[in-house]
C-alpha atoms as a PDB file:
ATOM      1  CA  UNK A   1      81.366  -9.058 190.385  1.00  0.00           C
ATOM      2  CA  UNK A   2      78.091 -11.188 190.724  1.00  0.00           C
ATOM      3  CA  UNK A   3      77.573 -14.886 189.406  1.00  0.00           C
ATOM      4  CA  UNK A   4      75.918 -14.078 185.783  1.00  0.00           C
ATOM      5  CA  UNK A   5      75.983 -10.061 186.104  1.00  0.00           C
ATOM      6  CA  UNK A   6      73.116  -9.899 188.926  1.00  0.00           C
ATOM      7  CA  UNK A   7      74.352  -6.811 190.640  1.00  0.00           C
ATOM      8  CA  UNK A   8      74.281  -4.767 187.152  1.00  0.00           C
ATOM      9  CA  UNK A   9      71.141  -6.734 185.918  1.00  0.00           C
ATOM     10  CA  UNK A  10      68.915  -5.122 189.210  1.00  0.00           C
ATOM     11  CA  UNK A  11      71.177  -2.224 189.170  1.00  0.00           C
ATOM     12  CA  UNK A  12      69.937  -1.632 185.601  1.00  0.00           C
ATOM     13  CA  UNK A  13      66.606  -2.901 186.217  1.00  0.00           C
ATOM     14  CA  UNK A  14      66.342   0.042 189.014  1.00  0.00           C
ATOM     15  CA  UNK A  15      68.143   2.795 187.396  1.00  0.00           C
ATOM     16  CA  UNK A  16      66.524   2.285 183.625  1.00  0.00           C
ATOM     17  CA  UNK A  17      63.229   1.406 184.210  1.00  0.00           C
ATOM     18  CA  UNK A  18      63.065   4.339 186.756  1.00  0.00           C
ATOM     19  CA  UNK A  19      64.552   6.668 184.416  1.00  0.00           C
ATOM     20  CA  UNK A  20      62.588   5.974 181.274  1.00  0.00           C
ATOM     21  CA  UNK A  21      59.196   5.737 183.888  1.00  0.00           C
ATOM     22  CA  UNK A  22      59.919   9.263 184.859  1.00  0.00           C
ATOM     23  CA  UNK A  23      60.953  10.475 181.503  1.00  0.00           C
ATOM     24  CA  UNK A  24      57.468   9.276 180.391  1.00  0.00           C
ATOM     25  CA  UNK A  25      55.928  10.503 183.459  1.00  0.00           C
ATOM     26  CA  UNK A  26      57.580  14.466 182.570  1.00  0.00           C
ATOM     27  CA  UNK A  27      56.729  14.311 179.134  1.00  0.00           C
ATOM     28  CA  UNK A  28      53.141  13.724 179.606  1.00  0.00           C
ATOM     29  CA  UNK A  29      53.255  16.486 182.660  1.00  0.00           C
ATOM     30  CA  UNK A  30      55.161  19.421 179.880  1.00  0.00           C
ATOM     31  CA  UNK A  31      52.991  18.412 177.002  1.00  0.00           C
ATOM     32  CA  UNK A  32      49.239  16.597 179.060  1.00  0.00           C
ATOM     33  CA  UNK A  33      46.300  17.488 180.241  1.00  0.00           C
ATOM     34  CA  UNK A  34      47.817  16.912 184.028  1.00  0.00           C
ATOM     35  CA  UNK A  35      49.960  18.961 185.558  1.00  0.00           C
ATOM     36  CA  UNK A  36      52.025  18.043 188.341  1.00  0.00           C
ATOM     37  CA  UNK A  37      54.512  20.112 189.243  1.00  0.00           C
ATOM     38  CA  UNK A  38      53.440  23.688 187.850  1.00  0.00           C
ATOM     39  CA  UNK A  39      56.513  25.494 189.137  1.00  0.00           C
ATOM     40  CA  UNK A  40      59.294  23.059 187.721  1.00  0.00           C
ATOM     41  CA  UNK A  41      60.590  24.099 184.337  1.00  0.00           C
ATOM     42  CA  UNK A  42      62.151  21.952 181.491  1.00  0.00           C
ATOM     43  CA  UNK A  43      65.249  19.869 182.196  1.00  0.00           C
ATOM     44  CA  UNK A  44      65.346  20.708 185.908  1.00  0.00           C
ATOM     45  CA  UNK A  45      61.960  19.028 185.820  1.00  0.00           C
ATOM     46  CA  UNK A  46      63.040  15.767 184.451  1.00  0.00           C
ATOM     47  CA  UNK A  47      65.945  15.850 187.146  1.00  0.00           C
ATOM     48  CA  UNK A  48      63.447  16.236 189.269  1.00  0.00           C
ATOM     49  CA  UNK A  49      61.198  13.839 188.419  1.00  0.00           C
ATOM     50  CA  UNK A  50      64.339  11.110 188.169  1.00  0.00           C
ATOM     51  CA  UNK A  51      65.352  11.986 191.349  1.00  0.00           C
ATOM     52  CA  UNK A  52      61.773  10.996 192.894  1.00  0.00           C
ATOM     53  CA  UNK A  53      61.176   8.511 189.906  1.00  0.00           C
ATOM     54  CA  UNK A  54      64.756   6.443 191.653  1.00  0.00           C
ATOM     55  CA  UNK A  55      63.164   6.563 195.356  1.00  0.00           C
ATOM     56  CA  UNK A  56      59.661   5.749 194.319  1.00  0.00           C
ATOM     57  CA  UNK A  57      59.923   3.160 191.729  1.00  0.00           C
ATOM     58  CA  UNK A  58      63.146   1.138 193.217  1.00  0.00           C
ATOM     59  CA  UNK A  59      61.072  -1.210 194.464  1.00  0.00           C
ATOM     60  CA  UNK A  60      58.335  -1.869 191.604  1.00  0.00           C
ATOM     61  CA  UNK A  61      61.727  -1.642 189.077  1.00  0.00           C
ATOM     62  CA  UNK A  62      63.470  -4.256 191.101  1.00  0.00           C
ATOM     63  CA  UNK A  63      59.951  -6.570 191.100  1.00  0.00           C
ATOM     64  CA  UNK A  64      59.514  -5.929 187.295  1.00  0.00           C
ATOM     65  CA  UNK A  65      63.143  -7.290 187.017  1.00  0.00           C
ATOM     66  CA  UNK A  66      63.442 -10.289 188.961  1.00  0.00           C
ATOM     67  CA  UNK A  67      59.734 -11.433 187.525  1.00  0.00           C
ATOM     68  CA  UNK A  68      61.304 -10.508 183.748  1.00  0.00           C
ATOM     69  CA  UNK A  69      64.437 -12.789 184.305  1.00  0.00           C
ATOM     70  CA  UNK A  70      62.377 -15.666 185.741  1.00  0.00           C
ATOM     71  CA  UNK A  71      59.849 -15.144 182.544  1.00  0.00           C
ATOM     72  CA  UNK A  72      62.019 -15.215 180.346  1.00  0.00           C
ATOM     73  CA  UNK A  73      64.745 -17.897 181.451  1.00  0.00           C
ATOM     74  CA  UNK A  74      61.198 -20.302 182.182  1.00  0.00           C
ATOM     75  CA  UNK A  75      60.413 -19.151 177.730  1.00  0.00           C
ATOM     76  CA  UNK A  76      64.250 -19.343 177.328  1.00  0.00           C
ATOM     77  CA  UNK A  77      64.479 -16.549 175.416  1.00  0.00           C
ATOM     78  CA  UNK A  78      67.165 -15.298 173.998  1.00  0.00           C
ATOM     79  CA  UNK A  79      66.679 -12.507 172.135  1.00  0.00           C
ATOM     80  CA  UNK A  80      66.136  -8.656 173.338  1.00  0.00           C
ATOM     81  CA  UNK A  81      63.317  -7.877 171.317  1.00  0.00           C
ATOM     82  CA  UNK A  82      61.177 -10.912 172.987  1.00  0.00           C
ATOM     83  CA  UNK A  83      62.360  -9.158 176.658  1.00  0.00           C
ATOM     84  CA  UNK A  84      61.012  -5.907 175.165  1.00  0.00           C
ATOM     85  CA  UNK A  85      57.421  -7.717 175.097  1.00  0.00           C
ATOM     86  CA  UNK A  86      57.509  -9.192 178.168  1.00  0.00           C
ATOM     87  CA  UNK A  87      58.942  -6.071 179.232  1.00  0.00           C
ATOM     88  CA  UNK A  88      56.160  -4.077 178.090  1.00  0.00           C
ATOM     89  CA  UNK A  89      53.554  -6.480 179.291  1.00  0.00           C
ATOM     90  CA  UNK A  90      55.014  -7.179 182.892  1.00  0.00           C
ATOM     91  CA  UNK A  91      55.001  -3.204 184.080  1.00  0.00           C
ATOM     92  CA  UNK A  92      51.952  -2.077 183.141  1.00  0.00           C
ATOM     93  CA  UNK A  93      50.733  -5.712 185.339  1.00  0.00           C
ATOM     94  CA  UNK A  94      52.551  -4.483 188.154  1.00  0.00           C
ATOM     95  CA  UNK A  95      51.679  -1.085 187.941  1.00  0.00           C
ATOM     96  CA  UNK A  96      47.716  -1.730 188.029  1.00  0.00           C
ATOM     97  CA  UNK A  97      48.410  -4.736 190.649  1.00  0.00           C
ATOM     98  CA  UNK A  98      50.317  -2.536 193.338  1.00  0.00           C
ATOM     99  CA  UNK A  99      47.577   0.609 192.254  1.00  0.00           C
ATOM    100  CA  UNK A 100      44.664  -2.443 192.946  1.00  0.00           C
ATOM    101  CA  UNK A 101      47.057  -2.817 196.470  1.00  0.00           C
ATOM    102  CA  UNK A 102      46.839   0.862 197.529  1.00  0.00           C
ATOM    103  CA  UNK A 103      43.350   0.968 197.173  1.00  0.00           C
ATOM    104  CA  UNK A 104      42.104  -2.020 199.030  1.00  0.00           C
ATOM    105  CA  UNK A 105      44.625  -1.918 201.647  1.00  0.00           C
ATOM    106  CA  UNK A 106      42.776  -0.855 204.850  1.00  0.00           C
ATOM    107  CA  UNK A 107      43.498   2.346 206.958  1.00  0.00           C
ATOM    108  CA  UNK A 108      45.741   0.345 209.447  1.00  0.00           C
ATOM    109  CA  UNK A 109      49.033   1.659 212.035  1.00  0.00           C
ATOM    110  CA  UNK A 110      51.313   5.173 210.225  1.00  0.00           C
ATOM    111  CA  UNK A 111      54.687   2.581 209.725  1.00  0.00           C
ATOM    112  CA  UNK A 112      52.097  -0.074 207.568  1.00  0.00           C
ATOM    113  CA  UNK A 113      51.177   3.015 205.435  1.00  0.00           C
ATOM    114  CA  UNK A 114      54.659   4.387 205.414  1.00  0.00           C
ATOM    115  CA  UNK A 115      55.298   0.816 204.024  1.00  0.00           C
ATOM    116  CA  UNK A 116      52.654   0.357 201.548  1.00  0.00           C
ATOM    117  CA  UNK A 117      53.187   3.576 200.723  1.00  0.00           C
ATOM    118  CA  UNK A 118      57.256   2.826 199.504  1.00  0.00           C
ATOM    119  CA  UNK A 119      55.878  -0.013 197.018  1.00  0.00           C
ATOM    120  CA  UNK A 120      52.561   2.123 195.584  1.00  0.00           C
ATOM    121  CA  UNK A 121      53.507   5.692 195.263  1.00  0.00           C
ATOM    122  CA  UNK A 122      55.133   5.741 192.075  1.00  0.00           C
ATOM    123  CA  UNK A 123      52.673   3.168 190.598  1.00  0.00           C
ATOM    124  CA  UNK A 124      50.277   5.396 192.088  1.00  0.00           C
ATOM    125  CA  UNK A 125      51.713   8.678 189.798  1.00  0.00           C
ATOM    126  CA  UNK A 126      52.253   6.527 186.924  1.00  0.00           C
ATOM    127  CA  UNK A 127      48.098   5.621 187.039  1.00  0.00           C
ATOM    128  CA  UNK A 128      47.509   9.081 187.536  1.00  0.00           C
ATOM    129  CA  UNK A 129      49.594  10.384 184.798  1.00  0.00           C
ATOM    130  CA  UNK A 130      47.935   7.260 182.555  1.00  0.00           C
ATOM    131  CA  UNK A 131      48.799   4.004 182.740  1.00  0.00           C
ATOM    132  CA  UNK A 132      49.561   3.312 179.372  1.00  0.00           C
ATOM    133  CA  UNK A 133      52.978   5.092 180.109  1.00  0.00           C
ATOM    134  CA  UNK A 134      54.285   1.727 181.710  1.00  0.00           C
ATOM    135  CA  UNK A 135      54.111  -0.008 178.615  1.00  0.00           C
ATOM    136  CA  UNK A 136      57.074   2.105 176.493  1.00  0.00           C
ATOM    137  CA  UNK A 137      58.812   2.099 179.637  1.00  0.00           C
ATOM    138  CA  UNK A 138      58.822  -1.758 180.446  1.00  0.00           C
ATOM    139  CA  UNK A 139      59.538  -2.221 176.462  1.00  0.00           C
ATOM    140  CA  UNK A 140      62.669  -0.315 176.432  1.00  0.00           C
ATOM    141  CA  UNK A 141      63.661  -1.293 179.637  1.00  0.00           C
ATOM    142  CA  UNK A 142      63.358  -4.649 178.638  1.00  0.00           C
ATOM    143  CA  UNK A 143      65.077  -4.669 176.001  1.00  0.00           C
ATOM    144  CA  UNK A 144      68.008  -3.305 177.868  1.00  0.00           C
ATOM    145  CA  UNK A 145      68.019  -5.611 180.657  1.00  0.00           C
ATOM    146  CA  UNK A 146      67.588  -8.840 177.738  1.00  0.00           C
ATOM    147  CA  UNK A 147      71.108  -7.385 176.092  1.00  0.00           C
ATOM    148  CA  UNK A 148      72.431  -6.819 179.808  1.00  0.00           C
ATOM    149  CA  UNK A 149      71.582 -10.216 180.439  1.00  0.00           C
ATOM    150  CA  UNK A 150      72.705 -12.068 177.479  1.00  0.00           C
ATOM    151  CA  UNK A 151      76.183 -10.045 177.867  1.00  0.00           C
ATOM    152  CA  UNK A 152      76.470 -11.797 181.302  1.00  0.00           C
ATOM    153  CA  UNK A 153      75.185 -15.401 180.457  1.00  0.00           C
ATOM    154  CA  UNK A 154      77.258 -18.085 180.786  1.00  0.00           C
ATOM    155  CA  UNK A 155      79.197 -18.653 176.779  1.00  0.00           C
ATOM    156  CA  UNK A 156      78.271 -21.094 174.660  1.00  0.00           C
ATOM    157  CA  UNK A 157      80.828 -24.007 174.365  1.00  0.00           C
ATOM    158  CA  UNK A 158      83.114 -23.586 170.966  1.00  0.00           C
ATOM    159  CA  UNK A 159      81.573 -26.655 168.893  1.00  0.00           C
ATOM    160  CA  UNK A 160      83.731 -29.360 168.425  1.00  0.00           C
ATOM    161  CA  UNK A 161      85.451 -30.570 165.147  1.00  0.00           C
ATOM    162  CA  UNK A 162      85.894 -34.164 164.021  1.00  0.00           C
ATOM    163  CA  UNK A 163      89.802 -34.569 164.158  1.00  0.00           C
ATOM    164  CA  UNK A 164      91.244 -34.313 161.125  1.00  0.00           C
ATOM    165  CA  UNK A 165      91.427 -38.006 159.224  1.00  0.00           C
ATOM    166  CA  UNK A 166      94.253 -39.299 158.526  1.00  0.00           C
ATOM    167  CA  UNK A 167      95.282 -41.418 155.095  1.00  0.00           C
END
């Protein structure tokens, strides 16, 4: 194992936030206004969806969790619910910035685009799908990844008791 739980904090960070993006991203496709994938039906859709959710978003997921541990160790905080803000704040940032990256990157060689492609794909479905869909995602992954966290922090040392005095 990892000093402080870092291999299951990112492998968390990756495997959460990319499964509760695409389980946003397939619940707006069954039940929105845009459609997707017209030939996938019901749970073999959110499979698939997952499946291209993990490749897609492992690199945004992994950015949104190393920028959420440094936020909140710089805050200190301790709690889950104040990850779950930051959490729901920090995805939707990333989402628009790498979006914003796609856009105004220039038409350069077919490995840069295969490249910028790998980071702004999934960002790129996520703005199409609506933004806004980042911000239950980062929440509840988040939260996960503060309790993950606080499992693997260093304990708190036992306070001390006055020794007992003697008469």
């Amino acid at each position: 194992m990892t000093r402080r739980g870092s291999l299951v904090y990112y492998l968390s960070a990756w495997i959460l936030g990319c499964f509760f993006m695409s389980a946003g991203v397939w619940i707006k496709d069954q039940w929105g206004f845009v459609k997707i994938s017209r030939s996938v039906p019901e749970i073999s859709g959110l499979l698939f969806f997952t499946f291209y959710g993990l490749i897609l978003g492992a690199v945004p997921a992994l950015i949104v969790g190393f920028l959420l541990r440094k936020v909140a160790s710089l805050l200190k905080c301790k709690t889950p619910a104040h990850w779950a803000i930051f959490g729901a704040i920090l995805l939707p940032l990333l989402v628009g910035a790498l979006e914003t990256l796609l856009r105004l990157a220039p038409a350069t060689g077919e490995r840069a685009e295969w490249i910028l492609s790998w980071f702004t794909s999934g960002p790129h479905i996520v703005i199409i799908t609506g933004w806004w869909l980042a911000i239950p995602a980062g929440a509840i992954t988040g939260y996960f990844l503060g309790r993950i966290q606080r499992a693997f922090a260093p304990g708190e040392p036992a306070p001390t008791e006055p020794p007992p005095v003697s008469a």
